[in-house]
C-alpha atoms as a PDB file:
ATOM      1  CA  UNK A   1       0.840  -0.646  10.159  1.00  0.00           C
ATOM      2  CA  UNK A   2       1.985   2.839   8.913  1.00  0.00           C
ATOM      3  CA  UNK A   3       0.517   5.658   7.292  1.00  0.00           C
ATOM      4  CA  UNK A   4       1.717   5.844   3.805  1.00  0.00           C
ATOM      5  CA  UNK A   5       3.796   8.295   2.165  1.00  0.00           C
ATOM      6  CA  UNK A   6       1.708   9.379  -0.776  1.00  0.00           C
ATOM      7  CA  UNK A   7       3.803  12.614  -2.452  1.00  0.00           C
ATOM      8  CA  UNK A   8       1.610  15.227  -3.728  1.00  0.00           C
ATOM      9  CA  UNK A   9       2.586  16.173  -7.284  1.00  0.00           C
ATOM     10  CA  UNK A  10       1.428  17.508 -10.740  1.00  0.00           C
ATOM     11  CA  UNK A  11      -0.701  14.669 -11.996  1.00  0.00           C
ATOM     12  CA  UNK A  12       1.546  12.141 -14.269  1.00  0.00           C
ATOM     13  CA  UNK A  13      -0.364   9.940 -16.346  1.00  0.00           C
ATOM     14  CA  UNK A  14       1.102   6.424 -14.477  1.00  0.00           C
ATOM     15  CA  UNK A  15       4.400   8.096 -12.854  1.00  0.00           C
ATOM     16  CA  UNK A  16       7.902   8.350 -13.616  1.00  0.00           C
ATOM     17  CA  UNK A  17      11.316   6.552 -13.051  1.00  0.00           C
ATOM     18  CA  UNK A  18      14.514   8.220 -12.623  1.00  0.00           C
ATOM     19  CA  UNK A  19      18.144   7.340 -11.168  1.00  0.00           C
ATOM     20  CA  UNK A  20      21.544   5.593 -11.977  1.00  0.00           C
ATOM     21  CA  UNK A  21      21.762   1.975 -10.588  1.00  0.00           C
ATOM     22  CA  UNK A  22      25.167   1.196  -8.804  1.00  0.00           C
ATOM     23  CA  UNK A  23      26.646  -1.685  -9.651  1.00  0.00           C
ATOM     24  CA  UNK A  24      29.491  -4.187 -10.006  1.00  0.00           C
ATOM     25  CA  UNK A  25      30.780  -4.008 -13.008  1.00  0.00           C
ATOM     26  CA  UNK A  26      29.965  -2.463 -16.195  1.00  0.00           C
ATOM     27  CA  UNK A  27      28.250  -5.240 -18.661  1.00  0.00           C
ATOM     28  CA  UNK A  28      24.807  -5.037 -20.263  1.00  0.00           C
ATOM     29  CA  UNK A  29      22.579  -7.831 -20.692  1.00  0.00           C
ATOM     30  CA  UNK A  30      22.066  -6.632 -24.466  1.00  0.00           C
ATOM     31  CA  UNK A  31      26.171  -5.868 -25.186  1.00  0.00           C
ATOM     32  CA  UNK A  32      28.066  -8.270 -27.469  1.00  0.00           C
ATOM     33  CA  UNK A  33      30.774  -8.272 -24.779  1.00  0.00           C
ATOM     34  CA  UNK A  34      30.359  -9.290 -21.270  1.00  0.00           C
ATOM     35  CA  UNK A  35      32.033  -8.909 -18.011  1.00  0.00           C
ATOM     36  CA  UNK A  36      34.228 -11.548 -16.450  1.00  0.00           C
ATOM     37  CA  UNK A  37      32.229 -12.574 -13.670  1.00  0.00           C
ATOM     38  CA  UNK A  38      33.939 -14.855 -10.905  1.00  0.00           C
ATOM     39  CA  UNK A  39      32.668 -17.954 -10.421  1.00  0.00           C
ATOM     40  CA  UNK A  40      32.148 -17.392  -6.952  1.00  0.00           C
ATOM     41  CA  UNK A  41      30.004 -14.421  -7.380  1.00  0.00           C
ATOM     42  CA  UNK A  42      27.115 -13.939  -5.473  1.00  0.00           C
ATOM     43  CA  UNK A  43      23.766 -13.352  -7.618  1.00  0.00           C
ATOM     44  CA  UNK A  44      22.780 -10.057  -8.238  1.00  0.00           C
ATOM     45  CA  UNK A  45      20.275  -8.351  -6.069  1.00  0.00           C
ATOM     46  CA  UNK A  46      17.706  -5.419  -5.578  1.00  0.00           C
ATOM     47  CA  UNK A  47      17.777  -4.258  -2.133  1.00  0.00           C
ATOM     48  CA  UNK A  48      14.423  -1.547  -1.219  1.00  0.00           C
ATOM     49  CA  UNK A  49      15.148   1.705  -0.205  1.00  0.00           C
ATOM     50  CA  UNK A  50      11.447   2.916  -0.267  1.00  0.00           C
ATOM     51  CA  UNK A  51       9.211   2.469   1.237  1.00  0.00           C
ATOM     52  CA  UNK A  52       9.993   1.191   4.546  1.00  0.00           C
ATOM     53  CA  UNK A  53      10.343  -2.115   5.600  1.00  0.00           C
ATOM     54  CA  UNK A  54       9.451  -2.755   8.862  1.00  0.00           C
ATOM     55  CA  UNK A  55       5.617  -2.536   8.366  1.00  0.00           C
ATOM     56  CA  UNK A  56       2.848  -2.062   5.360  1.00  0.00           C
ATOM     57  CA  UNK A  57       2.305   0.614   4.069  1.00  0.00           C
ATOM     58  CA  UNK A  58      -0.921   1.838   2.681  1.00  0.00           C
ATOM     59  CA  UNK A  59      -1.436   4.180   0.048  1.00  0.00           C
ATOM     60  CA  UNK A  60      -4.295   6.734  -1.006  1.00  0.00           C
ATOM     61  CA  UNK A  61      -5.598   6.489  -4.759  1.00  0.00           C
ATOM     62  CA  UNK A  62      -6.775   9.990  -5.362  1.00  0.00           C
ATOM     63  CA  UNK A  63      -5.856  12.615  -7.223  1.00  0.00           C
ATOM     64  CA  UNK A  64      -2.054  14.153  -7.219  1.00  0.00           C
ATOM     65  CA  UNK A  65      -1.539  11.721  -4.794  1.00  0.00           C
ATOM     66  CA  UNK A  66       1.545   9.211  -6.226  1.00  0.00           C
ATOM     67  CA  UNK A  67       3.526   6.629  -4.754  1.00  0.00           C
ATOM     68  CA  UNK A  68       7.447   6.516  -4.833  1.00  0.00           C
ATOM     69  CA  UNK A  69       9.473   2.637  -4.830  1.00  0.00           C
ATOM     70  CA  UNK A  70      12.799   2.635  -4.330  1.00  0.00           C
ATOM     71  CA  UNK A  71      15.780   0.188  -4.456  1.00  0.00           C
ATOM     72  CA  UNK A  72      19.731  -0.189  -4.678  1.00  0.00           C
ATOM     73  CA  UNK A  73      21.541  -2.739  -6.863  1.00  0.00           C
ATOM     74  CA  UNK A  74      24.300  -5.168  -5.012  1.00  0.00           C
ATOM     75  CA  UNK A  75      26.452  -7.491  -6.912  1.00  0.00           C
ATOM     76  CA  UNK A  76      25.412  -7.244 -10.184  1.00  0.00           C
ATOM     77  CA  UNK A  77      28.153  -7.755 -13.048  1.00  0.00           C
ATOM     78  CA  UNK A  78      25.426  -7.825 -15.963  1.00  0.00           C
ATOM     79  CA  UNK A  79      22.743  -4.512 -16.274  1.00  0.00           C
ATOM     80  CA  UNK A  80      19.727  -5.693 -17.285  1.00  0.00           C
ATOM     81  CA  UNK A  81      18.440  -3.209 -20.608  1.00  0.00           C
ATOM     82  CA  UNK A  82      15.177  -2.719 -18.662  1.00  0.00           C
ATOM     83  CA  UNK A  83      13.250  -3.432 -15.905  1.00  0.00           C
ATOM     84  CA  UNK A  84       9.732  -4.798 -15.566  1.00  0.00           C
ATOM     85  CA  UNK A  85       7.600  -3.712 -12.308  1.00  0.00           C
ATOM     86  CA  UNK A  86       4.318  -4.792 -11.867  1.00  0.00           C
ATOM     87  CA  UNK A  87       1.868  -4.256  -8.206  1.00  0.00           C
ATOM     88  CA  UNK A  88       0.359  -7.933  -8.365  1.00  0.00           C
ATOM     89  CA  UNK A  89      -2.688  -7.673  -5.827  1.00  0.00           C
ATOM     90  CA  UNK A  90      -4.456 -10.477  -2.920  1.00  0.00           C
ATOM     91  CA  UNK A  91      -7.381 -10.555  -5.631  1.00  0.00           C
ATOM     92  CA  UNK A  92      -5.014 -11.959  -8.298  1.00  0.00           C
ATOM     93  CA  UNK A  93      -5.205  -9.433 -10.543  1.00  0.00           C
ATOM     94  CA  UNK A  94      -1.859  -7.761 -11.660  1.00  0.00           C
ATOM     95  CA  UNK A  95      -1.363  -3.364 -12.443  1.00  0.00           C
ATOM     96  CA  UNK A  96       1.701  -2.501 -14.889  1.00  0.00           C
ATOM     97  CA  UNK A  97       3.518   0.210 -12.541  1.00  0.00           C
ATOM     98  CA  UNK A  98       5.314   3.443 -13.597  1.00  0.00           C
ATOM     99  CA  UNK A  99       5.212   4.760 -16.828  1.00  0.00           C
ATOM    100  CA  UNK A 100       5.821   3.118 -20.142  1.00  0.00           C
ATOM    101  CA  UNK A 101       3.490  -0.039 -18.996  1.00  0.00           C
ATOM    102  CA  UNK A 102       5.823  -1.029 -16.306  1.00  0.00           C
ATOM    103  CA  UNK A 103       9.046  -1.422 -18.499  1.00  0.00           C
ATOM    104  CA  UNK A 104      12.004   1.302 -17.240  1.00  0.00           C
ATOM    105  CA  UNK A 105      15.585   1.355 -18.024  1.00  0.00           C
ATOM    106  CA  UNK A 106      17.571  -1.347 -16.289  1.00  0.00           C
ATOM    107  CA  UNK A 107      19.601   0.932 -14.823  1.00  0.00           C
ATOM    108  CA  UNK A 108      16.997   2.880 -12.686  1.00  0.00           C
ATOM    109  CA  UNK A 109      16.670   3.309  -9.029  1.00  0.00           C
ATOM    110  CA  UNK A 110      13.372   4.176  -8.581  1.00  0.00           C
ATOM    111  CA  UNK A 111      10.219   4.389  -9.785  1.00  0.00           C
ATOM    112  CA  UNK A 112       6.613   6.958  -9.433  1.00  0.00           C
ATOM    113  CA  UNK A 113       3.476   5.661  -9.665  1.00  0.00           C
ATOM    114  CA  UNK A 114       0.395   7.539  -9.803  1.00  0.00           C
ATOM    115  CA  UNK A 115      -2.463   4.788  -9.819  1.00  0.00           C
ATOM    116  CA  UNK A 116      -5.126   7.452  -9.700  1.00  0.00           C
ATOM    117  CA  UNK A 117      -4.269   8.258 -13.032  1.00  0.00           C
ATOM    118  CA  UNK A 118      -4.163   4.970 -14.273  1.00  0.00           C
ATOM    119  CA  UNK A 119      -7.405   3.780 -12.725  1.00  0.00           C
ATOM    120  CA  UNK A 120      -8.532   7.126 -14.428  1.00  0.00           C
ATOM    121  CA  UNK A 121      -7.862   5.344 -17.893  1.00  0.00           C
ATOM    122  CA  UNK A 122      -8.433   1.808 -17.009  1.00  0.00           C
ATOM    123  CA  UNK A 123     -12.078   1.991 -14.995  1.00  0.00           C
ATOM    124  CA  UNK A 124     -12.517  -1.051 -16.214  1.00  0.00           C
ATOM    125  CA  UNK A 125     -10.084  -2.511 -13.760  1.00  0.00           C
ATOM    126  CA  UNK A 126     -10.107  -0.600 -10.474  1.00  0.00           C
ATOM    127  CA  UNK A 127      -8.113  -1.337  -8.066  1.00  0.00           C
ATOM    128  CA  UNK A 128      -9.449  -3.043  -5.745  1.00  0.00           C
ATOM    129  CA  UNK A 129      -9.173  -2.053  -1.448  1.00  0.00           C
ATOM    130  CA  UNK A 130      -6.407  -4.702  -0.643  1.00  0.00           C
ATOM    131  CA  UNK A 131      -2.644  -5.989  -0.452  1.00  0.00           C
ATOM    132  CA  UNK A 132      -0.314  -5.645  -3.259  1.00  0.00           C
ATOM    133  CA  UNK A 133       3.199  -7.178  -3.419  1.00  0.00           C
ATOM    134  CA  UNK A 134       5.580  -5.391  -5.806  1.00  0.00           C
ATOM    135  CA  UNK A 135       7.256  -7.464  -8.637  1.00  0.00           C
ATOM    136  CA  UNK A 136      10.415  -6.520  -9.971  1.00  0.00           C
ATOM    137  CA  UNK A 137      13.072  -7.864 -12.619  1.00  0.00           C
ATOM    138  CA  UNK A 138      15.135  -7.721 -15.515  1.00  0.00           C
ATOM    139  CA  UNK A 139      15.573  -9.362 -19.025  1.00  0.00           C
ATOM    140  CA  UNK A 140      15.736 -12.694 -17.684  1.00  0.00           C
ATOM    141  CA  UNK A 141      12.260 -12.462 -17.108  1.00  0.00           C
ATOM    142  CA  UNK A 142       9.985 -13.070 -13.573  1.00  0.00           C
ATOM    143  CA  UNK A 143      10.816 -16.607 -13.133  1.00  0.00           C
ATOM    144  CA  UNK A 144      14.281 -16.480 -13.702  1.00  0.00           C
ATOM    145  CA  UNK A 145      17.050 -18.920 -12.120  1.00  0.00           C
ATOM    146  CA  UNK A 146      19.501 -17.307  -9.858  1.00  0.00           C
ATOM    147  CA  UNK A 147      22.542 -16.822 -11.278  1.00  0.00           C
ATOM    148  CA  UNK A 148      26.376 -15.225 -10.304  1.00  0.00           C
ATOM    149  CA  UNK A 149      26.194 -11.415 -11.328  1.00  0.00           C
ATOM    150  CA  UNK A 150      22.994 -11.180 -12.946  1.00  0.00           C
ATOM    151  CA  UNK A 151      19.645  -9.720 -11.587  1.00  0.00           C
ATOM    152  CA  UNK A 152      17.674 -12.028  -9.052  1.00  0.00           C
ATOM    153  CA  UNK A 153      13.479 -10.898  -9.423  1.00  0.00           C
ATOM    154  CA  UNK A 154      12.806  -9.035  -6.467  1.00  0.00           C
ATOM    155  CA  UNK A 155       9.520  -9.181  -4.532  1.00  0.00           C
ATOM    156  CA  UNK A 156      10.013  -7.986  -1.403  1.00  0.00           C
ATOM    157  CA  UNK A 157       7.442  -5.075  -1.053  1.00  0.00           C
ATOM    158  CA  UNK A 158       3.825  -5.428   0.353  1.00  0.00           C
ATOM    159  CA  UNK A 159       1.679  -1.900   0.577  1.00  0.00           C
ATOM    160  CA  UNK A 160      -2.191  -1.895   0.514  1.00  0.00           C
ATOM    161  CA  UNK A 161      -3.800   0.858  -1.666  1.00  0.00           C
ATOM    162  CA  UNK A 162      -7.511   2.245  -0.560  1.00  0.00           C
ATOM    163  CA  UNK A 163     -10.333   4.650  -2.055  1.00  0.00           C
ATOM    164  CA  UNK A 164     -11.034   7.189   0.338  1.00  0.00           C
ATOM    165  CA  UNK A 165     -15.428   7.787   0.842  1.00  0.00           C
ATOM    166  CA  UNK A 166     -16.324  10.927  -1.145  1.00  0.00           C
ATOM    167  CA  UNK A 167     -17.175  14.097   1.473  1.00  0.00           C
ATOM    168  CA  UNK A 168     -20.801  14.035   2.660  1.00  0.00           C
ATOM    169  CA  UNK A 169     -21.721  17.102   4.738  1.00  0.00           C
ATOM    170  CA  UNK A 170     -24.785  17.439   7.528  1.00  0.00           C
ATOM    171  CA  UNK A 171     -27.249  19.194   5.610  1.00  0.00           C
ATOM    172  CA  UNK A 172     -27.272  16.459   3.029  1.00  0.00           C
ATOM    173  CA  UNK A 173     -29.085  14.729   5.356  1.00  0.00           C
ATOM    174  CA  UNK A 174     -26.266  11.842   6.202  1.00  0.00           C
ATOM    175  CA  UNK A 175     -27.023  10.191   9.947  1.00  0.00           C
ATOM    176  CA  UNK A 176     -24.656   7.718  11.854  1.00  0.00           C
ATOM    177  CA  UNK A 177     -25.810   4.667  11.107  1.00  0.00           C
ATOM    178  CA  UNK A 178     -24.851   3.333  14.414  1.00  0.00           C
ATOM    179  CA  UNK A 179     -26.538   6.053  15.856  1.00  0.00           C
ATOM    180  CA  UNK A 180     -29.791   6.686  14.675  1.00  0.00           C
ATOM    181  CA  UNK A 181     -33.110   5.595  17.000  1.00  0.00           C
ATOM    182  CA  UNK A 182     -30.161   3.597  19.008  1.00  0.00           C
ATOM    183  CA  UNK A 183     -32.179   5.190  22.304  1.00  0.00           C
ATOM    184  CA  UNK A 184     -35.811   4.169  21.323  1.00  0.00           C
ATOM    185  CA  UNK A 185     -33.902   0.805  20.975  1.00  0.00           C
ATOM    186  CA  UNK A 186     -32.435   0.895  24.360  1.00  0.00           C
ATOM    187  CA  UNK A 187     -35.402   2.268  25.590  1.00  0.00           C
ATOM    188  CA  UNK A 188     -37.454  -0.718  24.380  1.00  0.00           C
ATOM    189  CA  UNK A 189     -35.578  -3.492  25.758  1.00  0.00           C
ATOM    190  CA  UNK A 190     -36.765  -5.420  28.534  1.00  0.00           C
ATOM    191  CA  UNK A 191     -33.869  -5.360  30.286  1.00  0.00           C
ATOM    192  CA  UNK A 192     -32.756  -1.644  29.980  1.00  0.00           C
ATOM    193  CA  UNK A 193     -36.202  -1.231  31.910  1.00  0.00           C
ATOM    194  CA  UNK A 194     -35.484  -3.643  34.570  1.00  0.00           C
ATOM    195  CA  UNK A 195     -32.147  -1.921  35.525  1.00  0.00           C
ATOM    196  CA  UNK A 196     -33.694   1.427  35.094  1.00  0.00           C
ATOM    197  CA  UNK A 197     -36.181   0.462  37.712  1.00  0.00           C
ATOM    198  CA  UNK A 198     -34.020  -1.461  39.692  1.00  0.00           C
ATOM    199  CA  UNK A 199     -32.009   1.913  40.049  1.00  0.00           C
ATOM    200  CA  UNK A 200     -35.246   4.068  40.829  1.00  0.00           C
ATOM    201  CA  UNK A 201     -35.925   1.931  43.520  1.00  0.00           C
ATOM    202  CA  UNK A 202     -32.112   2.026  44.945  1.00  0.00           C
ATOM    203  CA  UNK A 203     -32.203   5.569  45.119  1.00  0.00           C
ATOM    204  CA  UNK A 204     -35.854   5.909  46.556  1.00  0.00           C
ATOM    205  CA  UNK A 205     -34.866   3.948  49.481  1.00  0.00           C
ATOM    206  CA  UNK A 206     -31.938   5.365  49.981  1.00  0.00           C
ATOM    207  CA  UNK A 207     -33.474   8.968  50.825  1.00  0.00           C
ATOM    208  CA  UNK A 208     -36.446   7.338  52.443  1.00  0.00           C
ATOM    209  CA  UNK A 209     -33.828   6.122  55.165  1.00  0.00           C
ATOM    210  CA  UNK A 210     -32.028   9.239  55.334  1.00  0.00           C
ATOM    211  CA  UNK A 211     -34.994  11.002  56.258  1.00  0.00           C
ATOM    212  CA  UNK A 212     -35.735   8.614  59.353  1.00  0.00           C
ATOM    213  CA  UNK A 213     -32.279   8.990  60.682  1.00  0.00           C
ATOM    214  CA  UNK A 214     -32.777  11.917  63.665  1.00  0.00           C
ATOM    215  CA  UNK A 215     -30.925  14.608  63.488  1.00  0.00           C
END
């Protein structure tokens, strides 16, 4: 699994959105007049530009610390007049993501989150140490059916988000937990005896028969 790719920034209240979608013709889901699509068009898509692919990614929630989602559009005849992105989590719960609770223009290509902030304002809901997947779609809603040139819901990204532990320094009095009166343990079992003896002995006889060997 990667390390994730947390940018540092001024600290947004939930995050930002920003780009230009590319797409296949010119419609708008909330125009009186609609493309011509082709019959045989293939249903519009969101293909993820960030973050990677290839593995999870796993995200910090701390302060200035925000997360970036991006994606292309391919084959889509009909732009949506928003887009709804939510970070549904393993737990079941579900986080509104971006600014504006979640809703951007349908035309945008990506998306910055900063959950710190929002956690910061929801502490009633943390977020919890776990996987998200990242839902994303348009004015046919997160259910809808696939259809030639309009927007298919996308949910193709998985990241985990984590708290990092607060900074605890020596003189505080913190001890490894591992650690601590692990020797008296050792020291105390039977068995670490009986090979401690067992190697006493070893060596004892050892130098006993050197010293009978004439030189």
């Amino acid at each position: 699994m990667s390390q994730s790719s947390s940018n540092s920034n001024s600290q947004p209240n939930t995050g930002s959105q920003s780009g230009s979608g590319s797409a296949s013709g010119t419609g708008s889901s909330s125009g009186n007049a609609l493309p011509s699509i082709p019959a045989n068009a293939p249903q519009g898509q969101i293909v993820i530009t960030q973050p990677p692919q290839q593995s999870t990614s796993y995200y910090k929630v701390a302060p200035s610390q925000t997360i970036t989602f991006g994606w292309n559009f391919t084959d889509l005849y009909v732009t949506p007049t928003s887009l709804t992105i939510s970070a549904v989590c393993s737990d079941g719960n579900t986080y509104p993501v971006g600014p504006t609770n979640g809703i951007i223009p349908g035309d945008a290509t990506s998306v910055e989150w900063y959950p710190y902030g929002y956690q910061q304002s929801n502490m009633a809901a943390p977020f919890a140490q776990a996987t998200y997947t990242l839902h994303i779609w348009g004015d046919q809603g997160p259910s809808a059916v696939a259809a030639p040139g309009y927007l298919t819901p996308n949910s193709d990204v998985q990241f985990a988000l984590y708290t990092p532990e607060p900074y605890t320094p020596l003189t505080s009095g913190w001890q490894c937990p591992g650690c601590s009166g692990s020797m008296a343990t050792y020291v105390a079992d039977p068995a670490f005896v009986g090979v401690a003896a067992t190697l006493l002995i070893t060596v004892l006889s050892g130098f006993g028969m050197l010293n009978r060997i004439p030189l």
